[in-house]
C-alpha atoms as a PDB file:
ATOM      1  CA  UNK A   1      -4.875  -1.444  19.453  1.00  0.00           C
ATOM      2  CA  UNK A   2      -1.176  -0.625  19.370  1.00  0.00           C
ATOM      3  CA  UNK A   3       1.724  -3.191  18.365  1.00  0.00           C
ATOM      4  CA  UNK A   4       3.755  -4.365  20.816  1.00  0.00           C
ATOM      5  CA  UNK A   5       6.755  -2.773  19.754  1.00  0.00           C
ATOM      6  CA  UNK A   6       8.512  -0.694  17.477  1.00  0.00           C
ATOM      7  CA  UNK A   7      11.067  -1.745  15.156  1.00  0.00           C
ATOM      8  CA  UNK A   8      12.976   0.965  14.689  1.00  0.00           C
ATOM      9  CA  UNK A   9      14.033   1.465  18.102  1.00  0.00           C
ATOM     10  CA  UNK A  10      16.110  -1.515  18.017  1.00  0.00           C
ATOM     11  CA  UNK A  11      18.002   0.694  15.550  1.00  0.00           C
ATOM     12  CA  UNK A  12      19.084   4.210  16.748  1.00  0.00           C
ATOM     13  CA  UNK A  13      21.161   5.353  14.004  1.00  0.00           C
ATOM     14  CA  UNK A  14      18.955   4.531  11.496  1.00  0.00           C
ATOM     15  CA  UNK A  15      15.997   6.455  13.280  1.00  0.00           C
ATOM     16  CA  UNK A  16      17.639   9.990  12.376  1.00  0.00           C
ATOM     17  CA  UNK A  17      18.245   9.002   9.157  1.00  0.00           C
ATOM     18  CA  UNK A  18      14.662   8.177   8.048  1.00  0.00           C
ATOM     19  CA  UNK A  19      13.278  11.238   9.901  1.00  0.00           C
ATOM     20  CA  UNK A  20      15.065  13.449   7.585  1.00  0.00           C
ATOM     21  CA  UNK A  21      14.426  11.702   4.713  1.00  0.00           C
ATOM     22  CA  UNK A  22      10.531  11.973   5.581  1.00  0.00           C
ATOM     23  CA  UNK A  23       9.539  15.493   6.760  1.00  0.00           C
ATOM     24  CA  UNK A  24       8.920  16.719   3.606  1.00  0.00           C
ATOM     25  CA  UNK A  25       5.638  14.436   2.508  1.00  0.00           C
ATOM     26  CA  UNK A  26       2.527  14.963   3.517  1.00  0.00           C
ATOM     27  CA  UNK A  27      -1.109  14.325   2.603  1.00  0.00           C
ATOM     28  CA  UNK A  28      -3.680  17.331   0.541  1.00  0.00           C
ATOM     29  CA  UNK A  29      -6.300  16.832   2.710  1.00  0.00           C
ATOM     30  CA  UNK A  30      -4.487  17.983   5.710  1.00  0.00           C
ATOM     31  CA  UNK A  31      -5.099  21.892   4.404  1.00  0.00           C
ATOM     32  CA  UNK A  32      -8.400  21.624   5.755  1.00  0.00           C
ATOM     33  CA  UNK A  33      -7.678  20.019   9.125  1.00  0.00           C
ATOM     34  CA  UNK A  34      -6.854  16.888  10.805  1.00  0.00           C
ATOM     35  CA  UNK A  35      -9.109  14.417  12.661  1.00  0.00           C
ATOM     36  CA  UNK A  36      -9.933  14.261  16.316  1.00  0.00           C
ATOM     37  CA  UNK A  37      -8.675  11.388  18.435  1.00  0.00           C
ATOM     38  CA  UNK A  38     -10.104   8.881  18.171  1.00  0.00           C
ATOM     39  CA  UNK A  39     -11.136   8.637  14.909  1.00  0.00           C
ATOM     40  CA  UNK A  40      -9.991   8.039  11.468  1.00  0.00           C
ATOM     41  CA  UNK A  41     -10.024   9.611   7.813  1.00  0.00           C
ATOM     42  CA  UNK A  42     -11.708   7.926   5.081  1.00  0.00           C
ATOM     43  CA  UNK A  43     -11.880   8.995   1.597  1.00  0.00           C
ATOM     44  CA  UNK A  44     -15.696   9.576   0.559  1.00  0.00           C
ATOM     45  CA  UNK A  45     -16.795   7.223  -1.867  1.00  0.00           C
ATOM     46  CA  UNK A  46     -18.753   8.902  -4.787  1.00  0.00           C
ATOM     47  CA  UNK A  47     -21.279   7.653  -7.446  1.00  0.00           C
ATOM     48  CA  UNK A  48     -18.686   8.629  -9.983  1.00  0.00           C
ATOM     49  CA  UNK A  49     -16.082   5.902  -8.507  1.00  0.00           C
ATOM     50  CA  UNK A  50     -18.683   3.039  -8.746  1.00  0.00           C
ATOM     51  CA  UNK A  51     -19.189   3.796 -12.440  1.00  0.00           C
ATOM     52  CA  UNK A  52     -15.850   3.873 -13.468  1.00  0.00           C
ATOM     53  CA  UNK A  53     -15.804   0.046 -12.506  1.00  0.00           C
ATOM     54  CA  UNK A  54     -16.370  -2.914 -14.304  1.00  0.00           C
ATOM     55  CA  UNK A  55     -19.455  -3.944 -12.066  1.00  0.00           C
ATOM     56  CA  UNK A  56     -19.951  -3.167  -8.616  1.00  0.00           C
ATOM     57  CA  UNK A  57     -18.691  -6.445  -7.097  1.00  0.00           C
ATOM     58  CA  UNK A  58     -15.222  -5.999  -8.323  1.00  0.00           C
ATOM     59  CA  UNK A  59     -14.947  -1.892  -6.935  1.00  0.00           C
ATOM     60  CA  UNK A  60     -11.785  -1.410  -5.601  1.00  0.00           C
ATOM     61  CA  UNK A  61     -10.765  -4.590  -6.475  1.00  0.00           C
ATOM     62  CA  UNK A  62      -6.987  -5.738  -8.805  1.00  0.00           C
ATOM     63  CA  UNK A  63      -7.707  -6.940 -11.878  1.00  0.00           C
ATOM     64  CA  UNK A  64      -4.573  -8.390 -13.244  1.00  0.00           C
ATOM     65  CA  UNK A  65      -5.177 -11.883 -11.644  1.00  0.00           C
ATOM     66  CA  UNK A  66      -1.916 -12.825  -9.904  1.00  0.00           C
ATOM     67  CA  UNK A  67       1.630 -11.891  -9.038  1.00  0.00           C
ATOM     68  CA  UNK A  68       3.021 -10.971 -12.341  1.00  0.00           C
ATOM     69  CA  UNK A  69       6.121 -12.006 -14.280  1.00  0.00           C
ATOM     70  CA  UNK A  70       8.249  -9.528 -15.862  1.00  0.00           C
ATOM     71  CA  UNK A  71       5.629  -8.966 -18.586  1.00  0.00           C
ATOM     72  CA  UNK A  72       2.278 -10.390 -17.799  1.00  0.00           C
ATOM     73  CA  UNK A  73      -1.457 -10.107 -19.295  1.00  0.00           C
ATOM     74  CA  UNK A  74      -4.363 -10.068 -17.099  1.00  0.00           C
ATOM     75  CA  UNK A  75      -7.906 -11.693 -17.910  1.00  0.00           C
ATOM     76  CA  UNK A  76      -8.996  -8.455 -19.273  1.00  0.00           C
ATOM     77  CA  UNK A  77      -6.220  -8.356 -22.361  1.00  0.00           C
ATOM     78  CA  UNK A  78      -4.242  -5.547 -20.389  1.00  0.00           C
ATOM     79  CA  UNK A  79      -0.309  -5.782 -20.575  1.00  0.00           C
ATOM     80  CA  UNK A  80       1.263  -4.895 -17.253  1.00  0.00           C
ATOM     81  CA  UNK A  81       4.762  -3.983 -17.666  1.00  0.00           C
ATOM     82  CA  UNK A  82       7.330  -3.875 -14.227  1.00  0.00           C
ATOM     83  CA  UNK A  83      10.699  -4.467 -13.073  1.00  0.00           C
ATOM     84  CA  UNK A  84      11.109  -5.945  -9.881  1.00  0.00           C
ATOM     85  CA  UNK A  85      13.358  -7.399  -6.679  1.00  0.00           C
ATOM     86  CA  UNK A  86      12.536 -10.675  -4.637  1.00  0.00           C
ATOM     87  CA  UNK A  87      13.605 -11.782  -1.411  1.00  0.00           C
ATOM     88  CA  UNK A  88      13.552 -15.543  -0.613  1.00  0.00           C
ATOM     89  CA  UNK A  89      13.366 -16.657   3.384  1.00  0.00           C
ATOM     90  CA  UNK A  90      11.418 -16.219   6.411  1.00  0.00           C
ATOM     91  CA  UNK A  91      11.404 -12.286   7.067  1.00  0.00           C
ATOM     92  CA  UNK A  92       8.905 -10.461   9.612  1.00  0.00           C
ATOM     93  CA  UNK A  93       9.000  -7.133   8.023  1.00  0.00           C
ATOM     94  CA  UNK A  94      10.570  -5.092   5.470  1.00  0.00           C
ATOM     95  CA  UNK A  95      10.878  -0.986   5.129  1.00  0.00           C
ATOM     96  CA  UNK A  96      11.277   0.852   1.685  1.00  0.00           C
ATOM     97  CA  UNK A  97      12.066   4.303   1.113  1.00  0.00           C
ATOM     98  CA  UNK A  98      10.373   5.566  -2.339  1.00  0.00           C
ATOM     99  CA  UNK A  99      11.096   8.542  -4.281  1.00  0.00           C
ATOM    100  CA  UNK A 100       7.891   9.855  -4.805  1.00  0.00           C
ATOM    101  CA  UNK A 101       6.858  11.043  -8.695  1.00  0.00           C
ATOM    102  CA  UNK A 102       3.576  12.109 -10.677  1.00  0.00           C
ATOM    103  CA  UNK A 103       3.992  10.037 -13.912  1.00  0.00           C
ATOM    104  CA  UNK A 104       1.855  10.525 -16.798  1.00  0.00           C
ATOM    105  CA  UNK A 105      -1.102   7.814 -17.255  1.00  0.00           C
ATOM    106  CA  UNK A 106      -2.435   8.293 -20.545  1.00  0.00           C
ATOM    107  CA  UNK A 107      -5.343   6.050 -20.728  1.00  0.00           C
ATOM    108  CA  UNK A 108      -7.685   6.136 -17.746  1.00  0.00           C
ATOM    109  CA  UNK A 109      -7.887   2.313 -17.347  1.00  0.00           C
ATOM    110  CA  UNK A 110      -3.985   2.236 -17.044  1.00  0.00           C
ATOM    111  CA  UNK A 111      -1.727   2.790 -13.675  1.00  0.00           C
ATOM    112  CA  UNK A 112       1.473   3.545 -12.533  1.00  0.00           C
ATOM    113  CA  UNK A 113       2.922   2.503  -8.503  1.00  0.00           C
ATOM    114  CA  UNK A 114       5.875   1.596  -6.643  1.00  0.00           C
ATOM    115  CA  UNK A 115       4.550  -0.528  -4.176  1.00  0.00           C
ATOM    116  CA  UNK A 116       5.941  -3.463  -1.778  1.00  0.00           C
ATOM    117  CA  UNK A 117       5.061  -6.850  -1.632  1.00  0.00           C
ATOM    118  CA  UNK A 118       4.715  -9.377   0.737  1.00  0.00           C
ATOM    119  CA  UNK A 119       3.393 -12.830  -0.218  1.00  0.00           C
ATOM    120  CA  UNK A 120       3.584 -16.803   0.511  1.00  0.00           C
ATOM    121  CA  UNK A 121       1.207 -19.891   0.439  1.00  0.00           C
ATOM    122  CA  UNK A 122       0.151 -22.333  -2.403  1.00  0.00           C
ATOM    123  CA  UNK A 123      -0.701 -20.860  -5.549  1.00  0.00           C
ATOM    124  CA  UNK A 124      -4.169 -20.969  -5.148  1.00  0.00           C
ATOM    125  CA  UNK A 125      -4.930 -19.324  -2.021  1.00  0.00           C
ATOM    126  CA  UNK A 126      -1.885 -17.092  -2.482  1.00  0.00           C
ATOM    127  CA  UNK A 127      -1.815 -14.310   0.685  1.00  0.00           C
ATOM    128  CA  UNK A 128      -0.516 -10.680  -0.231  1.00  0.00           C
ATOM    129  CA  UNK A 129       0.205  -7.751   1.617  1.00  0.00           C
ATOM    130  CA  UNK A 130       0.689  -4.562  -0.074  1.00  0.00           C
ATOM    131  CA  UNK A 131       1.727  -0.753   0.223  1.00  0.00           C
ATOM    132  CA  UNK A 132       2.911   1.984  -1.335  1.00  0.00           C
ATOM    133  CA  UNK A 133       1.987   5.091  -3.948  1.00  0.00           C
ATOM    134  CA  UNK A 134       0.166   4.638  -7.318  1.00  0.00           C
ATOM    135  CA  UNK A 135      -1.692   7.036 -10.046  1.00  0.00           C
ATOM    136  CA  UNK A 136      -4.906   4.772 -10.709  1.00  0.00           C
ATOM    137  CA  UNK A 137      -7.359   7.065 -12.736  1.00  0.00           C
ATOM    138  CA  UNK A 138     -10.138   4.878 -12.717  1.00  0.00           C
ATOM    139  CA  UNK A 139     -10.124   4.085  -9.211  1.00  0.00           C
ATOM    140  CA  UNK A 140      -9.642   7.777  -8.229  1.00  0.00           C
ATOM    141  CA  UNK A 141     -11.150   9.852 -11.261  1.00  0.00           C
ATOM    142  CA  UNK A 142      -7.740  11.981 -11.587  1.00  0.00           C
ATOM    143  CA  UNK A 143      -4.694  12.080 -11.760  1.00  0.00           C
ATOM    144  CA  UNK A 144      -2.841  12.507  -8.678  1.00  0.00           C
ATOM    145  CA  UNK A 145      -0.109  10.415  -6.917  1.00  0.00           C
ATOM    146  CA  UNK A 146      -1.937   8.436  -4.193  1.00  0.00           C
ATOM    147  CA  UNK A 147      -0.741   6.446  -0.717  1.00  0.00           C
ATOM    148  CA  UNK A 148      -2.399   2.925  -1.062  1.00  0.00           C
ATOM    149  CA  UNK A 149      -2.445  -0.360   0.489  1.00  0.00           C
ATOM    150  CA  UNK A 150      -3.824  -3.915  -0.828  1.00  0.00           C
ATOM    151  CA  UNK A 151      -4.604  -7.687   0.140  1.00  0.00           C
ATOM    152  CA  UNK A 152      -5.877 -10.949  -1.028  1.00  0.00           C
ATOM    153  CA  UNK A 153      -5.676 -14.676   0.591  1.00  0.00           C
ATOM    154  CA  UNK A 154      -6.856 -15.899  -2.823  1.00  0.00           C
ATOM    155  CA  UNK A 155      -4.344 -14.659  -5.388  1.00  0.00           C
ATOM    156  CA  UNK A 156      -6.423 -11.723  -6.077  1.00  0.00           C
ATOM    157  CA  UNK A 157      -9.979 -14.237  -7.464  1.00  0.00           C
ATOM    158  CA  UNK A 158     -12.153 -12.868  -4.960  1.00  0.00           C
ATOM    159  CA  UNK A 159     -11.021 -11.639  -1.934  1.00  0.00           C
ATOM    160  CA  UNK A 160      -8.997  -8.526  -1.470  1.00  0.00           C
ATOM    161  CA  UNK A 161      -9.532  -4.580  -2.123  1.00  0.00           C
ATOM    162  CA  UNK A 162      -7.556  -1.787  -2.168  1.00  0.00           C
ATOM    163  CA  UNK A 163      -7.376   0.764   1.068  1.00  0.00           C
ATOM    164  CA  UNK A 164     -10.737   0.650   3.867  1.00  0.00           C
ATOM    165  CA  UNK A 165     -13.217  -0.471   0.695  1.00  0.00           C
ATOM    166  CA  UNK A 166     -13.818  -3.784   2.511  1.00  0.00           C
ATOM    167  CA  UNK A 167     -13.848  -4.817   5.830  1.00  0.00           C
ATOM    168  CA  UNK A 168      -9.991  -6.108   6.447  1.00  0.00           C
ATOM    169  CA  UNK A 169      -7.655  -3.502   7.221  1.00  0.00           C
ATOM    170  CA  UNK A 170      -7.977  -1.955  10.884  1.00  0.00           C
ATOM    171  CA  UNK A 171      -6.872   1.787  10.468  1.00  0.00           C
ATOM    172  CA  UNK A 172      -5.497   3.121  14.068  1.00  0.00           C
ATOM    173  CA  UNK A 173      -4.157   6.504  12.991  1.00  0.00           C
ATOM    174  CA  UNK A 174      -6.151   9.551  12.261  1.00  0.00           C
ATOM    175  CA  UNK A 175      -3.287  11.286  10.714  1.00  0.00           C
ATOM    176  CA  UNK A 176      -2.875   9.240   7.339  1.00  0.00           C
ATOM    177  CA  UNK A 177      -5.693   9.047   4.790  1.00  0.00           C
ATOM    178  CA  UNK A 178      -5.713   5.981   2.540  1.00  0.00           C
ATOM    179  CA  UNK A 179      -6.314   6.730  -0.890  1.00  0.00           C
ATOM    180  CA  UNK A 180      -5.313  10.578  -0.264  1.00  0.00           C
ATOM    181  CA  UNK A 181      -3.028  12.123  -2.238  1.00  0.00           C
ATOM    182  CA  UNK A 182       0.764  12.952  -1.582  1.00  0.00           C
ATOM    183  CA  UNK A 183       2.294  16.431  -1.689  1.00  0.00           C
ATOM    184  CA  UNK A 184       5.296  17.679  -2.869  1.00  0.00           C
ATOM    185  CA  UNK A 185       6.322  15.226  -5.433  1.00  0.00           C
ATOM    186  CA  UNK A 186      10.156  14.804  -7.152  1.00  0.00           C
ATOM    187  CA  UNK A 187      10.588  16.514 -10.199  1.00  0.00           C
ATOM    188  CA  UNK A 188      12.824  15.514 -12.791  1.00  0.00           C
ATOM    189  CA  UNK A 189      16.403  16.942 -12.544  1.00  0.00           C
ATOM    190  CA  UNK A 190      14.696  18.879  -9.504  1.00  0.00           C
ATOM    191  CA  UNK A 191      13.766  18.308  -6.073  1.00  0.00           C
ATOM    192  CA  UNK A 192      13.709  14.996  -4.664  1.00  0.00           C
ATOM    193  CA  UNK A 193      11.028  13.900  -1.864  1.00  0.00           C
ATOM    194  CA  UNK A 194      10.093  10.400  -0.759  1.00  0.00           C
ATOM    195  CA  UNK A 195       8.302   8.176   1.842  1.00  0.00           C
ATOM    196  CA  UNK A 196       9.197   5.399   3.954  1.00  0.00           C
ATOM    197  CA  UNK A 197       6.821   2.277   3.646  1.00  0.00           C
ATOM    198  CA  UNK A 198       7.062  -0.385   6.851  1.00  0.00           C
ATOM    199  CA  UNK A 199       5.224  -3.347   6.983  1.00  0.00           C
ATOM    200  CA  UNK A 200       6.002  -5.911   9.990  1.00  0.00           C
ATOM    201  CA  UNK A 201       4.493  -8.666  12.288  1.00  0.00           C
ATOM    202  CA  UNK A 202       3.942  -8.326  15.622  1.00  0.00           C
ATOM    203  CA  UNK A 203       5.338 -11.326  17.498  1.00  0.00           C
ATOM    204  CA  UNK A 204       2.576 -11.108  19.782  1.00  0.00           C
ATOM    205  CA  UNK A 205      -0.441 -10.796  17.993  1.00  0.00           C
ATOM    206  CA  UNK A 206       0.886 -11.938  14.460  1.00  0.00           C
ATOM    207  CA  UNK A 207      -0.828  -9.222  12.922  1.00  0.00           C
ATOM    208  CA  UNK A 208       1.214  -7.207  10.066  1.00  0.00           C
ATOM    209  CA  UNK A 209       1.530  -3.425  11.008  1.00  0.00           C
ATOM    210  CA  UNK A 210       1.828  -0.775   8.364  1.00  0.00           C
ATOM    211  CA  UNK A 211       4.001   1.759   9.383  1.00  0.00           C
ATOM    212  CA  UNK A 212       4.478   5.572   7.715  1.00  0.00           C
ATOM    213  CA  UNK A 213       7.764   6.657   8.351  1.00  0.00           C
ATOM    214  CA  UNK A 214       9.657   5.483  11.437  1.00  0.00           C
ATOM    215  CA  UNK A 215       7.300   6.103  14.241  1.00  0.00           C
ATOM    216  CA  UNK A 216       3.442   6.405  12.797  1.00  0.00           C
ATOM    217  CA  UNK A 217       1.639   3.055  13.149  1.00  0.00           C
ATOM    218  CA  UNK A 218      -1.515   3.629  10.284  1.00  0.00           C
ATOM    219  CA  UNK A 219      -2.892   0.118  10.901  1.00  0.00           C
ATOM    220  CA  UNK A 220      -2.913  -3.633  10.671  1.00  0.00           C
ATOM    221  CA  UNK A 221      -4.012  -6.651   8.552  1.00  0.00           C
ATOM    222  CA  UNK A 222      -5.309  -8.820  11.063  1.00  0.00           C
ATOM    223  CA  UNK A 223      -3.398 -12.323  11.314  1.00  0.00           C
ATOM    224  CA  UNK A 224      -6.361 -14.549  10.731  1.00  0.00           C
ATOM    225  CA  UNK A 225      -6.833 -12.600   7.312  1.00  0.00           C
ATOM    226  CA  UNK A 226      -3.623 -13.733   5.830  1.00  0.00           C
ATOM    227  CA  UNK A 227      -2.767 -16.970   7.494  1.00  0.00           C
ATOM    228  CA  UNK A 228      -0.333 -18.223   4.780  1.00  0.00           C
ATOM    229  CA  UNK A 229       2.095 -15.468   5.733  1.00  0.00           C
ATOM    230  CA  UNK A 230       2.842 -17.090   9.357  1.00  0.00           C
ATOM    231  CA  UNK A 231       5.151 -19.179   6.988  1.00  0.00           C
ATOM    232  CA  UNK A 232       7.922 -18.547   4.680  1.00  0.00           C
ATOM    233  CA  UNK A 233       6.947 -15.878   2.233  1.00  0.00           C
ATOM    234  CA  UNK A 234       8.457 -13.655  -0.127  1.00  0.00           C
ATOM    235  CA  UNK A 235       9.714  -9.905  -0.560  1.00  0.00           C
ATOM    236  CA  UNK A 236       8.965  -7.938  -3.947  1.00  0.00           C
ATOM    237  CA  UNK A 237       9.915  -4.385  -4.349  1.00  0.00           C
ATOM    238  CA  UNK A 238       8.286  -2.971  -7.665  1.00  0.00           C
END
Protein backbone atom coordinates (compact mmCIF):
# COMPACT_ATOMS: atom_id res chain seq x y z
CA UNK A 1 0.00 0.00 0.00
CA UNK A 2 1.02 3.53 -0.92
CA UNK A 3 -0.81 6.86 0.34
CA UNK A 4 -2.68 8.61 -1.89
CA UNK A 5 -0.63 11.51 -2.05
CA UNK A 6 2.25 13.33 -1.03
CA UNK A 7 2.28 16.33 0.97
CA UNK A 8 5.09 17.92 0.08
CA UNK A 9 4.36 18.36 -3.43
CA UNK A 10 1.76 20.79 -2.70
CA UNK A 11 4.83 22.74 -1.58
CA UNK A 12 7.72 23.17 -4.12
CA UNK A 13 9.92 25.49 -2.41
CA UNK A 14 9.94 23.83 0.61
CA UNK A 15 10.89 20.40 -1.13
CA UNK A 16 14.60 21.70 -1.86
CA UNK A 17 14.90 22.93 1.32
CA UNK A 18 14.33 19.70 3.32
CA UNK A 19 16.40 17.66 0.81
CA UNK A 20 19.41 19.50 1.81
CA UNK A 21 18.81 19.55 5.18
CA UNK A 22 18.50 15.56 5.04
CA UNK A 23 21.27 13.95 2.92
CA UNK A 24 23.53 13.69 5.50
CA UNK A 25 21.61 10.94 7.94
CA UNK A 26 21.54 7.66 7.43
CA UNK A 27 21.06 4.33 9.19
CA UNK A 28 24.45 1.75 10.52
CA UNK A 29 23.03 -1.09 9.21
CA UNK A 30 23.10 0.07 5.71
CA UNK A 31 27.17 -0.83 5.66
CA UNK A 32 26.22 -4.24 5.15
CA UNK A 33 23.54 -3.85 2.48
CA UNK A 34 20.07 -2.91 1.88
CA UNK A 35 16.95 -5.10 1.48
CA UNK A 36 15.41 -6.46 -1.65
CA UNK A 37 12.05 -5.20 -2.83
CA UNK A 38 9.73 -6.23 -1.44
CA UNK A 39 10.64 -6.70 1.84
CA UNK A 40 11.42 -4.96 4.98
CA UNK A 41 14.22 -4.62 7.79
CA UNK A 42 13.56 -5.63 11.21
CA UNK A 43 15.82 -5.38 14.06
CA UNK A 44 16.51 -9.03 15.54
CA UNK A 45 15.15 -9.43 18.80
CA UNK A 46 17.66 -11.10 21.26
CA UNK A 47 17.32 -12.99 24.63
CA UNK A 48 19.32 -10.18 26.11
CA UNK A 49 16.41 -7.51 25.21
CA UNK A 50 13.68 -9.66 26.93
CA UNK A 51 15.71 -9.67 30.15
CA UNK A 52 16.37 -6.25 30.42
CA UNK A 53 12.46 -5.87 30.87
CA UNK A 54 10.34 -5.76 33.67
CA UNK A 55 8.38 -9.00 32.57
CA UNK A 56 7.80 -10.13 29.23
CA UNK A 57 4.27 -8.72 28.75
CA UNK A 58 5.35 -5.18 29.05
CA UNK A 59 8.67 -5.66 26.28
CA UNK A 60 8.82 -2.83 24.28
CA UNK A 61 6.25 -1.29 26.00
CA UNK A 62 6.28 2.92 27.81
CA UNK A 63 6.25 2.85 31.19
CA UNK A 64 5.60 6.32 32.34
CA UNK A 65 1.73 5.92 32.22
CA UNK A 66 0.42 8.96 30.32
CA UNK A 67 1.19 12.18 28.52
CA UNK A 68 3.34 13.95 30.96
CA UNK A 69 3.28 17.42 32.50
CA UNK A 70 6.30 19.44 32.67
CA UNK A 71 7.66 17.23 35.48
CA UNK A 72 5.84 14.00 35.90
CA UNK A 73 6.42 10.54 37.89
CA UNK A 74 5.47 7.35 36.42
CA UNK A 75 4.05 4.21 38.42
CA UNK A 76 7.48 2.95 38.74
CA UNK A 77 8.88 6.14 41.00
CA UNK A 78 10.89 7.41 37.83
CA UNK A 79 10.98 11.32 37.33
CA UNK A 80 10.68 12.22 33.67
CA UNK A 81 11.89 15.60 33.05
CA UNK A 82 10.88 17.56 29.37
CA UNK A 83 10.12 20.75 27.87
CA UNK A 84 7.60 20.84 25.38
CA UNK A 85 5.21 22.72 22.52
CA UNK A 86 1.37 22.01 21.96
CA UNK A 87 -0.78 22.70 19.18
CA UNK A 88 -4.57 23.00 19.78
CA UNK A 89 -7.08 22.33 16.54
CA UNK A 90 -7.91 19.89 13.99
CA UNK A 91 -4.50 19.27 12.01
CA UNK A 92 -3.90 16.19 9.52
CA UNK A 93 -0.22 16.11 9.80
CA UNK A 94 2.71 17.79 11.12
CA UNK A 95 6.66 17.62 9.93
CA UNK A 96 9.66 18.32 12.37
CA UNK A 97 13.12 18.74 11.53
CA UNK A 98 15.46 17.47 14.58
CA UNK A 99 18.98 18.10 15.17
CA UNK A 100 20.19 14.88 15.81
CA UNK A 101 22.66 14.33 19.16
CA UNK A 102 24.18 11.29 21.24
CA UNK A 103 23.47 12.47 24.85
CA UNK A 104 24.85 10.77 27.73
CA UNK A 105 22.32 8.29 29.67
CA UNK A 106 23.90 7.44 32.78
CA UNK A 107 21.70 4.90 34.29
CA UNK A 108 20.54 2.13 31.98
CA UNK A 109 16.84 2.36 32.99
CA UNK A 110 16.89 6.14 31.99
CA UNK A 111 16.31 7.75 28.27
CA UNK A 112 16.78 10.61 26.34
CA UNK A 113 14.43 11.53 22.74
CA UNK A 114 13.08 14.24 20.78
CA UNK A 115 10.12 12.83 19.52
CA UNK A 116 6.60 14.19 18.08
CA UNK A 117 3.35 13.73 19.30
CA UNK A 118 0.11 13.35 18.09
CA UNK A 119 -2.82 12.64 20.43
CA UNK A 120 -6.76 13.22 21.11
CA UNK A 121 -9.75 11.29 22.72
CA UNK A 122 -11.03 11.02 26.38
CA UNK A 123 -8.56 10.49 28.92
CA UNK A 124 -9.02 7.05 29.25
CA UNK A 125 -8.70 5.60 25.96
CA UNK A 126 -6.27 8.37 25.01
CA UNK A 127 -4.85 7.59 21.12
CA UNK A 128 -1.06 8.54 20.44
CA UNK A 129 1.02 8.58 17.58
CA UNK A 130 4.63 8.92 17.92
CA UNK A 131 8.12 9.40 16.11
CA UNK A 132 11.31 10.46 16.35
CA UNK A 133 15.09 9.57 17.83
CA UNK A 134 15.80 8.37 21.43
CA UNK A 135 18.91 6.67 23.45
CA UNK A 136 16.86 3.92 25.47
CA UNK A 137 19.58 1.54 27.00
CA UNK A 138 17.37 -0.90 28.28
CA UNK A 139 15.35 -1.34 25.34
CA UNK A 140 18.44 -1.49 23.06
CA UNK A 141 21.39 -2.75 25.40
CA UNK A 142 23.70 0.36 24.30
CA UNK A 143 24.04 3.36 23.83
CA UNK A 144 23.42 4.64 20.50
CA UNK A 145 21.00 7.30 19.09
CA UNK A 146 18.05 5.34 17.64
CA UNK A 147 14.99 6.21 14.92
CA UNK A 148 11.75 5.09 16.79
CA UNK A 149 8.13 5.22 16.53
CA UNK A 150 5.23 4.53 19.25
CA UNK A 151 1.33 4.10 19.84
CA UNK A 152 -1.35 3.45 22.30
CA UNK A 153 -5.39 3.87 22.08
CA UNK A 154 -5.34 3.40 25.86
CA UNK A 155 -3.09 6.11 27.30
CA UNK A 156 -0.24 3.81 27.30
CA UNK A 157 -2.29 0.86 30.14
CA UNK A 158 -2.07 -1.83 27.78
CA UNK A 159 -1.97 -1.36 24.36
CA UNK A 160 0.87 0.16 22.45
CA UNK A 161 4.74 -0.77 21.77
CA UNK A 162 7.47 0.82 20.45
CA UNK A 163 8.66 0.16 16.56
CA UNK A 164 7.31 -3.56 14.68
CA UNK A 165 7.29 -5.34 18.46
CA UNK A 166 3.51 -5.80 18.07
CA UNK A 167 1.33 -6.22 15.40
CA UNK A 168 0.14 -2.37 14.54
CA UNK A 169 2.42 -0.54 12.47
CA UNK A 170 2.49 -1.63 8.63
CA UNK A 171 6.18 -0.96 7.49
CA UNK A 172 6.18 -0.34 3.46
CA UNK A 173 9.80 0.71 3.00
CA UNK A 174 12.77 -1.52 2.98
CA UNK A 175 15.12 1.31 3.24
CA UNK A 176 14.49 2.50 6.97
CA UNK A 177 15.08 0.17 9.92
CA UNK A 178 13.06 0.89 13.06
CA UNK A 179 14.98 0.75 16.06
CA UNK A 180 18.38 1.14 13.94
CA UNK A 181 20.68 3.49 14.77
CA UNK A 182 21.44 7.00 13.15
CA UNK A 183 24.80 8.07 11.73
CA UNK A 184 26.58 11.03 11.79
CA UNK A 185 25.31 12.75 14.81
CA UNK A 186 25.79 16.83 15.79
CA UNK A 187 28.52 17.52 17.90
CA UNK A 188 28.69 20.24 20.20
CA UNK A 189 30.14 23.53 18.78
CA UNK A 190 30.71 21.13 15.64
CA UNK A 191 28.86 19.75 12.88
CA UNK A 192 25.27 19.90 12.76
CA UNK A 193 23.06 16.97 11.09
CA UNK A 194 19.35 16.33 11.49
CA UNK A 195 16.22 14.45 10.23
CA UNK A 196 12.92 15.35 9.09
CA UNK A 197 9.99 13.47 10.93
CA UNK A 198 6.35 13.54 8.88
CA UNK A 199 3.44 12.09 10.15
CA UNK A 200 0.01 12.71 8.14
CA UNK A 201 -3.49 11.22 7.29
CA UNK A 202 -4.43 10.11 4.22
CA UNK A 203 -7.82 11.57 3.29
CA UNK A 204 -8.63 8.48 1.65
CA UNK A 205 -7.87 5.76 3.76
CA UNK A 206 -7.55 7.76 7.14
CA UNK A 207 -4.57 5.98 7.93
CA UNK A 208 -1.52 8.17 9.45
CA UNK A 209 1.66 7.85 7.20
CA UNK A 210 5.11 8.22 8.64
CA UNK A 211 7.22 9.87 6.40
CA UNK A 212 11.40 10.11 6.50
CA UNK A 213 12.38 13.09 4.90
CA UNK A 214 10.27 14.61 2.12
CA UNK A 215 9.67 11.78 -0.21
CA UNK A 216 10.24 8.19 1.75
CA UNK A 217 6.89 6.80 2.94
CA UNK A 218 8.29 4.09 5.98
CA UNK A 219 4.72 3.09 6.91
CA UNK A 220 1.32 3.58 8.44
CA UNK A 221 -0.77 3.22 11.65
CA UNK A 222 -3.78 1.83 10.36
CA UNK A 223 -7.01 4.11 10.99
CA UNK A 224 -9.04 1.59 12.87
CA UNK A 225 -6.01 1.41 15.42
CA UNK A 226 -6.31 4.93 16.55
CA UNK A 227 -9.88 5.92 16.00
CA UNK A 228 -9.89 8.89 18.45
CA UNK A 229 -7.54 10.77 16.15
CA UNK A 230 -10.33 11.14 13.25
CA UNK A 231 -11.25 14.04 15.71
CA UNK A 232 -9.65 17.03 17.07
CA UNK A 233 -6.33 16.12 18.56
CA UNK A 234 -3.31 17.69 19.66
CA UNK A 235 0.41 18.51 18.50
CA UNK A 236 3.43 18.06 21.05
CA UNK A 237 6.94 18.60 20.00
CA UNK A 238 9.37 17.35 22.85
Amino acid sequence: MRPSFNPFSLYDANKVVLEKKTSSISQLWHQNGRCPKDTIPIRRTRKDDLLRASSIERYGKKSHGAIPNDVSVSHDGYIHEHSFAVANGQHYGTSVFMSVWNPYVHDPLEFSNTQLWLFGGPREFLNTVEAGWHVYPNLYGDNRTRLFTYWTNDRYRQTGCYNLLCSAFVQVSNKVALGSSLKPVSNYDGQQYGILVVVYKDQKTGNWWLQFGNKLDIGYWPASLVKHLSRDYKLKYK
